[in-house]
Protein backbone atom coordinates (compact mmCIF):
# COMPACT_ATOMS: atom_id res chain seq x y z
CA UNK A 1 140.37 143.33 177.11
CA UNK A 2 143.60 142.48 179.02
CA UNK A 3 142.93 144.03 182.29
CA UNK A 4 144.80 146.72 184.10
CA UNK A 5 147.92 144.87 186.29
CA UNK A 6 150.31 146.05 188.68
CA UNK A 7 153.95 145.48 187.86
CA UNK A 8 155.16 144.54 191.61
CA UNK A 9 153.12 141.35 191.66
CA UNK A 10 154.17 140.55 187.85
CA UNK A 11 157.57 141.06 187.98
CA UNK A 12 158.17 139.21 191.30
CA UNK A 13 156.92 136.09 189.18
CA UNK A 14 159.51 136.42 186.27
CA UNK A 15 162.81 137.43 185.75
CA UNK A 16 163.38 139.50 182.55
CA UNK A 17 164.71 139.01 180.25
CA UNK A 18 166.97 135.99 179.76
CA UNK A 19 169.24 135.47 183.14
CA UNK A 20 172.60 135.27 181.07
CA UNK A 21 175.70 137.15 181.85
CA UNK A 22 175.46 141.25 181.93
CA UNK A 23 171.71 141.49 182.03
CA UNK A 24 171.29 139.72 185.66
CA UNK A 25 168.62 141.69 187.50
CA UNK A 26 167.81 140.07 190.51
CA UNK A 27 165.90 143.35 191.60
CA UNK A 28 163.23 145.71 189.64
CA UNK A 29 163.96 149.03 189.19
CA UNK A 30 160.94 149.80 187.80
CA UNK A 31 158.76 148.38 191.18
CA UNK A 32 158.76 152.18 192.37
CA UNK A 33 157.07 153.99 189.24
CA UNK A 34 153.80 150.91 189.04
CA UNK A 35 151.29 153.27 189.15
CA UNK A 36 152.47 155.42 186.05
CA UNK A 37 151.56 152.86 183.64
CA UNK A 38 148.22 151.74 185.49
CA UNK A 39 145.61 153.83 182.83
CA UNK A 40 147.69 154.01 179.75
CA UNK A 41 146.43 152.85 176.84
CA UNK A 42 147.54 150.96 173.76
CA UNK A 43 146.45 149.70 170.39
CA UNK A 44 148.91 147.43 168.68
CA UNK A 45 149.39 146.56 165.16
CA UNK A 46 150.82 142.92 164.49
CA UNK A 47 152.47 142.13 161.82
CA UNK A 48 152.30 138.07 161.96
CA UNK A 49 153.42 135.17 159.45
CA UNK A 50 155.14 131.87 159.79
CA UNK A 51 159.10 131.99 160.59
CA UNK A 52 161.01 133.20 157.88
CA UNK A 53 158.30 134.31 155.95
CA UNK A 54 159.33 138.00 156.53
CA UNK A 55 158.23 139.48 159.29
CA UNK A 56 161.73 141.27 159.73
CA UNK A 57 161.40 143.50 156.89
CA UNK A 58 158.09 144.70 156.71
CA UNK A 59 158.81 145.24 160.24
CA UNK A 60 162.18 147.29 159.83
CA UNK A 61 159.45 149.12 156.62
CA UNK A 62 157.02 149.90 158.64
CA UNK A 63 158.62 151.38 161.14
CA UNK A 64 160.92 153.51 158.82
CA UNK A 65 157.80 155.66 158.73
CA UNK A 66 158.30 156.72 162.42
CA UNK A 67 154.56 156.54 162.81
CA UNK A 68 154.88 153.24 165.38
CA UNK A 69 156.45 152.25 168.49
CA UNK A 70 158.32 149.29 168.80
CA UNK A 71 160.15 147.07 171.35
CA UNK A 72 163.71 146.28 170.17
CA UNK A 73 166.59 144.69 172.27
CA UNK A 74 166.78 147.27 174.37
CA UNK A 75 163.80 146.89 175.41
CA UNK A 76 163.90 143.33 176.08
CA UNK A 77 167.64 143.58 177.89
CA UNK A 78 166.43 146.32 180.08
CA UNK A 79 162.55 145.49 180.85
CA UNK A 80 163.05 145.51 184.33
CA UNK A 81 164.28 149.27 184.60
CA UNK A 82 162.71 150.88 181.32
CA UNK A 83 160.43 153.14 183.71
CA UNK A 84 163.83 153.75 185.80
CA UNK A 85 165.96 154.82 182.63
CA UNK A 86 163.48 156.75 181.18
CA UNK A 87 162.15 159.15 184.06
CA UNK A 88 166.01 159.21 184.82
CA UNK A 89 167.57 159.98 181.58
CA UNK A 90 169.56 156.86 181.22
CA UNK A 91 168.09 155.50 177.89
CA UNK A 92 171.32 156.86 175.58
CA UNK A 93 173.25 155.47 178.32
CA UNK A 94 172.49 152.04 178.28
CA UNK A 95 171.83 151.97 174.36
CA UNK A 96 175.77 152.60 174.14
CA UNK A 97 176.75 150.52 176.92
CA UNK A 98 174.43 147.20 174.96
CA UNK A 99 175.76 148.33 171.49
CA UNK A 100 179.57 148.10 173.41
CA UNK A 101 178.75 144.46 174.43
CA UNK A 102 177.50 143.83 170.98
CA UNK A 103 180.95 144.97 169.63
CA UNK A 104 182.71 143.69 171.93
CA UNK A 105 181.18 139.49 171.55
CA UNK A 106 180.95 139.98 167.85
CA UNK A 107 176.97 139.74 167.73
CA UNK A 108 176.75 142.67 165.00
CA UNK A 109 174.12 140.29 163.17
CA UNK A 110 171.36 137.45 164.11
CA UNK A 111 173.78 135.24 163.11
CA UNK A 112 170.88 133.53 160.80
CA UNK A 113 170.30 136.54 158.26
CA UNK A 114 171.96 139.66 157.17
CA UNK A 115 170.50 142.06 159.69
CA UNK A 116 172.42 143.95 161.89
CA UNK A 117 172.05 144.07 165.67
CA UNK A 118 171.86 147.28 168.19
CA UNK A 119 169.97 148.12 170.50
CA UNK A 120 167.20 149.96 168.54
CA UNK A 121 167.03 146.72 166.35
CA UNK A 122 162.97 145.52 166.34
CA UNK A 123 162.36 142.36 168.22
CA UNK A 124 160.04 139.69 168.39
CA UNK A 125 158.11 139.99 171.73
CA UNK A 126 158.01 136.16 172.06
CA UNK A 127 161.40 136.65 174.69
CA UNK A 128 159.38 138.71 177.05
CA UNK A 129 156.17 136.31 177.59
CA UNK A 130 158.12 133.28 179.95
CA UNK A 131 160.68 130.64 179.68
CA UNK A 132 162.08 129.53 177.40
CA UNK A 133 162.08 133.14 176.15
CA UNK A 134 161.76 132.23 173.04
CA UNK A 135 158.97 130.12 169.92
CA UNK A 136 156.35 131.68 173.07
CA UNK A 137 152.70 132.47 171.77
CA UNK A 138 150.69 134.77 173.66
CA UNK A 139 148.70 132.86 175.80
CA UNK A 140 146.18 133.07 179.38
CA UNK A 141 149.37 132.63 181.55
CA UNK A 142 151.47 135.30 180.06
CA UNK A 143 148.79 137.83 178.89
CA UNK A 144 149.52 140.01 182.11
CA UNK A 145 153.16 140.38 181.67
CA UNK A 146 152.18 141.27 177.35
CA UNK A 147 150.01 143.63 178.81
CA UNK A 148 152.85 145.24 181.02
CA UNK A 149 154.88 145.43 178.50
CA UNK A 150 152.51 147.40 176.37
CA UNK A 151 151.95 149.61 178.78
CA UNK A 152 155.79 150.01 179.65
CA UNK A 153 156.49 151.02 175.89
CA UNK A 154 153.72 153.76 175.68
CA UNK A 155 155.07 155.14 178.56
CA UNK A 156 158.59 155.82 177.28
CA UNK A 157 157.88 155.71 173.98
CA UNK A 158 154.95 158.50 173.64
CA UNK A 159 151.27 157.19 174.25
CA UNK A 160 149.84 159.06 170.78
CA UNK A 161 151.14 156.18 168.36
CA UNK A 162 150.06 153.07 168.25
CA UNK A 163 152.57 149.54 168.98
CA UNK A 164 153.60 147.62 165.96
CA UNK A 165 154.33 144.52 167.07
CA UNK A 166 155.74 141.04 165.77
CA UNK A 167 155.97 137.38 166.34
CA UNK A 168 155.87 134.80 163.97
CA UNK A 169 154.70 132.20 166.74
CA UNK A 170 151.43 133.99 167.07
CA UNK A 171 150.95 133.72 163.68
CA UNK A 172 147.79 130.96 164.00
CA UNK A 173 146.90 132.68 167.08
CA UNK A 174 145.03 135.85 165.73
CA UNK A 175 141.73 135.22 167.48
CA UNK A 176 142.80 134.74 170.94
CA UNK A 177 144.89 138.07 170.61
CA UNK A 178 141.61 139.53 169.21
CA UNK A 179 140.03 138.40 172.18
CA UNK A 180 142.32 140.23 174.45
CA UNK A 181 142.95 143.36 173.06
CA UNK A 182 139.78 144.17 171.00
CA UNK A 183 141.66 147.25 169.21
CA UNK A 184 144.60 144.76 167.03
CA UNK A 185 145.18 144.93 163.78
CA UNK A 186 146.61 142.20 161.63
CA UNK A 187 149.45 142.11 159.03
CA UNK A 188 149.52 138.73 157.81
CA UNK A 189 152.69 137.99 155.40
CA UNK A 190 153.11 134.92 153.77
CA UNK A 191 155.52 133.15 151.88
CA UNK A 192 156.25 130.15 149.56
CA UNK A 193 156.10 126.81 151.55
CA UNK A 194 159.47 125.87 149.65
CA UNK A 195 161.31 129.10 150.16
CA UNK A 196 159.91 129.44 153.99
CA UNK A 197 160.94 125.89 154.48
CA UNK A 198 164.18 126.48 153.19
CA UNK A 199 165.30 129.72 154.82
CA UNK A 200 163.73 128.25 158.30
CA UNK A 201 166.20 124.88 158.41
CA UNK A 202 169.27 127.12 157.48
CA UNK A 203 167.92 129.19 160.35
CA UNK A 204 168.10 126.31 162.60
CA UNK A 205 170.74 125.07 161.51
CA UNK A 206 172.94 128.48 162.55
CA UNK A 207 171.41 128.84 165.83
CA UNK A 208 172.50 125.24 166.69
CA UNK A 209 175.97 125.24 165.30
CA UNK A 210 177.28 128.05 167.08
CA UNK A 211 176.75 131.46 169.45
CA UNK A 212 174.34 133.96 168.32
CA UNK A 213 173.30 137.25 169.75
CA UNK A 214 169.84 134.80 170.71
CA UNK A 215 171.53 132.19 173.06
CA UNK A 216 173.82 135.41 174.42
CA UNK A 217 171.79 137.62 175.28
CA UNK A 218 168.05 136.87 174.91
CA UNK A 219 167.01 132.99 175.43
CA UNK A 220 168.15 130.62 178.36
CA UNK A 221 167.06 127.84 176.43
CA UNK A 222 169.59 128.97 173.49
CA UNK A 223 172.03 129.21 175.89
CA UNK A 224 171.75 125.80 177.12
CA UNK A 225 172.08 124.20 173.58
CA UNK A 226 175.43 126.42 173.18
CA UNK A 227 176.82 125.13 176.76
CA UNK A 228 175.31 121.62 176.39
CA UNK A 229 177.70 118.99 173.87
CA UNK A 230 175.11 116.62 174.20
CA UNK A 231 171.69 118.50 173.42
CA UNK A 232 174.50 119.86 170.22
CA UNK A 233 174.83 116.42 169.02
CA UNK A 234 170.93 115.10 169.14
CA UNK A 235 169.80 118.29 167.57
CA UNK A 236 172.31 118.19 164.83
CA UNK A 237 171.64 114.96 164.18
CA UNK A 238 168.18 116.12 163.69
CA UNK A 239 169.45 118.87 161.32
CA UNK A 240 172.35 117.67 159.09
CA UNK A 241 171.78 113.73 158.21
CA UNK A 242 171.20 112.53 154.67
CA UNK A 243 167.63 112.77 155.44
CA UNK A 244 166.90 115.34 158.10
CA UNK A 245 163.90 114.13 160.54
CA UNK A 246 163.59 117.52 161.76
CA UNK A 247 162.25 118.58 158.13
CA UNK A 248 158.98 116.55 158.43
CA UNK A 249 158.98 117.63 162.19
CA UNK A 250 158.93 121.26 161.45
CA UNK A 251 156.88 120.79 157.91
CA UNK A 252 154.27 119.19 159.85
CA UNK A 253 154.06 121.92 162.90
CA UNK A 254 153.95 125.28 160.63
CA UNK A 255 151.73 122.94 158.33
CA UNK A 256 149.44 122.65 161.13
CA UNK A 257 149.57 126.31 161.45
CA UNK A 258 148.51 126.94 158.22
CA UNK A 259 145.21 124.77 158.67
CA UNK A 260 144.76 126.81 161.81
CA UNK A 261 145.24 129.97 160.09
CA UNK A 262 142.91 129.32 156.94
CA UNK A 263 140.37 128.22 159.30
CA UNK A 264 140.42 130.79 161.46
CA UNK A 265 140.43 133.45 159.13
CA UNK A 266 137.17 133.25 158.03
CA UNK A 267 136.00 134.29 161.49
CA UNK A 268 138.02 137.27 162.04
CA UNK A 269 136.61 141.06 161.24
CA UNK A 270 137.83 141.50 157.62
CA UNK A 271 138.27 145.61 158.37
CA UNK A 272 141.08 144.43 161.18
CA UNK A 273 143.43 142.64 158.77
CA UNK A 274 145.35 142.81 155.48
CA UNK A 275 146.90 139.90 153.60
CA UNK A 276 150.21 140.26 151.52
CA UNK A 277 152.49 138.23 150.01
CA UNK A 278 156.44 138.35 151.04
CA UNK A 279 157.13 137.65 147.01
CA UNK A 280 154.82 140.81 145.79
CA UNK A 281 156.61 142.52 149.16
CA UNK A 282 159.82 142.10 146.65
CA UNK A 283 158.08 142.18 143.49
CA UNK A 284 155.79 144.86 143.41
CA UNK A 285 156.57 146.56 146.55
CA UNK A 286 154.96 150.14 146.05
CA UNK A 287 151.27 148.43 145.68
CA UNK A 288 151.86 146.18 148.38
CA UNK A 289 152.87 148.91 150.94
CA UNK A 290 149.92 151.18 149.82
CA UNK A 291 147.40 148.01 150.66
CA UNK A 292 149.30 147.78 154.16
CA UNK A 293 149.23 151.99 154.40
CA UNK A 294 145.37 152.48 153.24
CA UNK A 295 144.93 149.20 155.98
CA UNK A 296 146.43 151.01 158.53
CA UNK A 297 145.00 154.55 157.55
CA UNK A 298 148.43 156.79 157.71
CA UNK A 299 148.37 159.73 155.47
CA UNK A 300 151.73 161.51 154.29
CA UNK A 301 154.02 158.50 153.49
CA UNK A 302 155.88 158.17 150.37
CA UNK A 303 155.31 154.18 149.49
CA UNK A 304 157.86 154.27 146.81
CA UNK A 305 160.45 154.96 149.07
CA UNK A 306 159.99 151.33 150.42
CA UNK A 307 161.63 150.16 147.24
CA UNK A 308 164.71 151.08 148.39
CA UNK A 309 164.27 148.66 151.06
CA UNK A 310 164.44 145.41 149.11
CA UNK A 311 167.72 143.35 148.07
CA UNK A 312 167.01 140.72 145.97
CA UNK A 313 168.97 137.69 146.66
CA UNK A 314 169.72 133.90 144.89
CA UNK A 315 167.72 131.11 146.70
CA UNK A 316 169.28 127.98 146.14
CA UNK A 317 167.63 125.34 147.88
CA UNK A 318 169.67 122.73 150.00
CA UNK A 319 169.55 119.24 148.57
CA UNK A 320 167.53 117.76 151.43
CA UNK A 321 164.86 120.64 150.43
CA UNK A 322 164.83 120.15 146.72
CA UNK A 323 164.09 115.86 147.77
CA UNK A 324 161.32 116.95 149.74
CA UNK A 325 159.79 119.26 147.71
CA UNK A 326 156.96 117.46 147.05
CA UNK A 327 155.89 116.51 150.50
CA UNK A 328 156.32 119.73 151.31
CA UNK A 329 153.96 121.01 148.41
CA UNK A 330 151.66 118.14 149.19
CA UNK A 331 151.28 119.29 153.28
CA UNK A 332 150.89 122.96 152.61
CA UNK A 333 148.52 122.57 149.45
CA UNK A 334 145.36 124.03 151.25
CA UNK A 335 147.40 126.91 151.72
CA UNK A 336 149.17 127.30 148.88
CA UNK A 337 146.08 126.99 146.70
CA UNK A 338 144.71 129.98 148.90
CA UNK A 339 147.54 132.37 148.02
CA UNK A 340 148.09 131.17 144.05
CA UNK A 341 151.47 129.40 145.04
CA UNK A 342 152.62 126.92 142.61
């Protein structure tokens, strides 16, 4: 287990969250109120599968239920004075002064999907564990500063409901977390190597060719790509020639993750995770929320109300996609012969 910490020696080691324009905090307001978080408690829930695999939302589902904390971008903008806002009633206030900024710069979406930006918007906790702020796993250097940041959210959040948590980099890392905080659970979501592959290089592709709400507001290293004309151009040509090398690059990392994953699996407590697939998530959505419910054992909630959740949408793959179908079929076959995909 993650051992207690106290926040004075963590924070003076990082600066959160990303050091970008209105969220500059050289100090730490929450330095003076340390010792409130020292014996709380947590027991997180993380929901975990490759990027673009849909992770969003189940997230934004799950927590419809209002049976789970969360850290959203508040959160992350204001880590360094959630204790502060909280014991001082200033959590409404800075809500509206981040959703203002969001107006006001245009950042009402991600930029790389169709959902909408505030500051109670859910949030992966990857920008909170180090530079870059952003594709971080939870690893021996950064577990004090996770564990903070549990600790933080249970305080303002109310300690008698568990975290739900997400990060899609993690998602090969489930034993290590284990290892940490003995009391996870799992929601593994998985997706079509095709269709993952797909929605992931558009992804890429938006956060390189202009601002989002990421290099803004959350991630240095964004930033840097927005400011830099050079760093543009290499990574575009990665992304947009007749035959994108960064396919194979990224094909071949969350391939790797996938091996990881199916080997890993077999050595994890089945009772502390749940398998479900993003295309039954759409499909048959009632079943697949009561597996993830009766997982999680919450009484009282109404799974067909979930339905109302999903928007089915045309997926038309990009040219350089359909080419490589078959090496992308070929690298993920393990994987897809694991979860019936064709």
């Amino acid at each position: 287990m993650v051992t207690s910490i106290h926040m004075k020696k963590v924070a003076k080691k990082q600066r959160m969250p990303a050091q970008t324009g209105e969220f500059v905090k050289d100090h730490q307001l929450d330095d003076q109120f340390a010792d409130q978080i020292n014996n709380i408690s947590y027991k997180p829930v993380f929901i975990l599968g490759l990027h673009r695999s849909g992770t969003s939302i189940l997230y934004k589902m799950l927590r419809s239920t209002k049976n789970f904390n969360s850290l959203t971008a508040y959160d992350v903008v204001y880590y360094n004075q959630l204790l502060y806002n909280k014991i001082n009633d200033m959590q409404e206030e800075y809500k509206k002064r981040f959703n203002n900024l969001i107006m006001k710069t245009g950042q009402e979406s991600r930029g790389i999907d169709r959902i909408k930006m505030n500051a109670d918007f859910a949030i992966e906790y990857s920008f909170l564990l180090g530079p870059p702020y952003l594709f971080q796993q939870l690893k021996p250097d950064n577990t004090q500063i996770f564990d903070e940041m549990c600790r933080k959210l249970q305080f303002v959040k109310g300690k008698e409901k568990p975290l739900l948590l997400k990060n899609p980099w993690d998602f090969p890392n489930f034993l290590f977390i284990k290892k940490q905080v003995p009391d996870a659970k799992f929601i593994f979501i998985h997706r079509h190597p095709v269709d993952m592959m797909n929605s992931s290089m558009n992804a890429l592709r938006v956060i390189v060719n202009k601002e989002t709400v990421y290099s803004d507001i959350f991630s240095p290293f964004a930033k840097k790509i927005d400011e830099n004309p050079l760093l543009q151009y290499f990574l575009k040509s990665l992304l947009y020639s007749i035959a994108p090398p960064a396919i194979p690059l990224v094909v071949e990392n969350r391939a790797l993750y996938t091996r990881r994953f199916l080997q890993d699996i077999q050595k994890l407590d089945p009772s502390s995770f749940v398998n479900v697939r993003y295309e039954d998530l759409c499909a048959k959505t009632t079943s697949t929320m009561q597996k993830i419910v009766n997982h999680l054992d919450i009484d009282g909630i109404d799974v067909e109300s979930f339905e109302d959740f999903i928007n089915p949408r045309d997926l038309t793959y990009t040219p350089d996609i359909k080419r490589m179908k078959s090496y992308i079929l070929k690298r993920f076959a393990p994987y897809c012969s694991h979860f019936s995909y064709q």
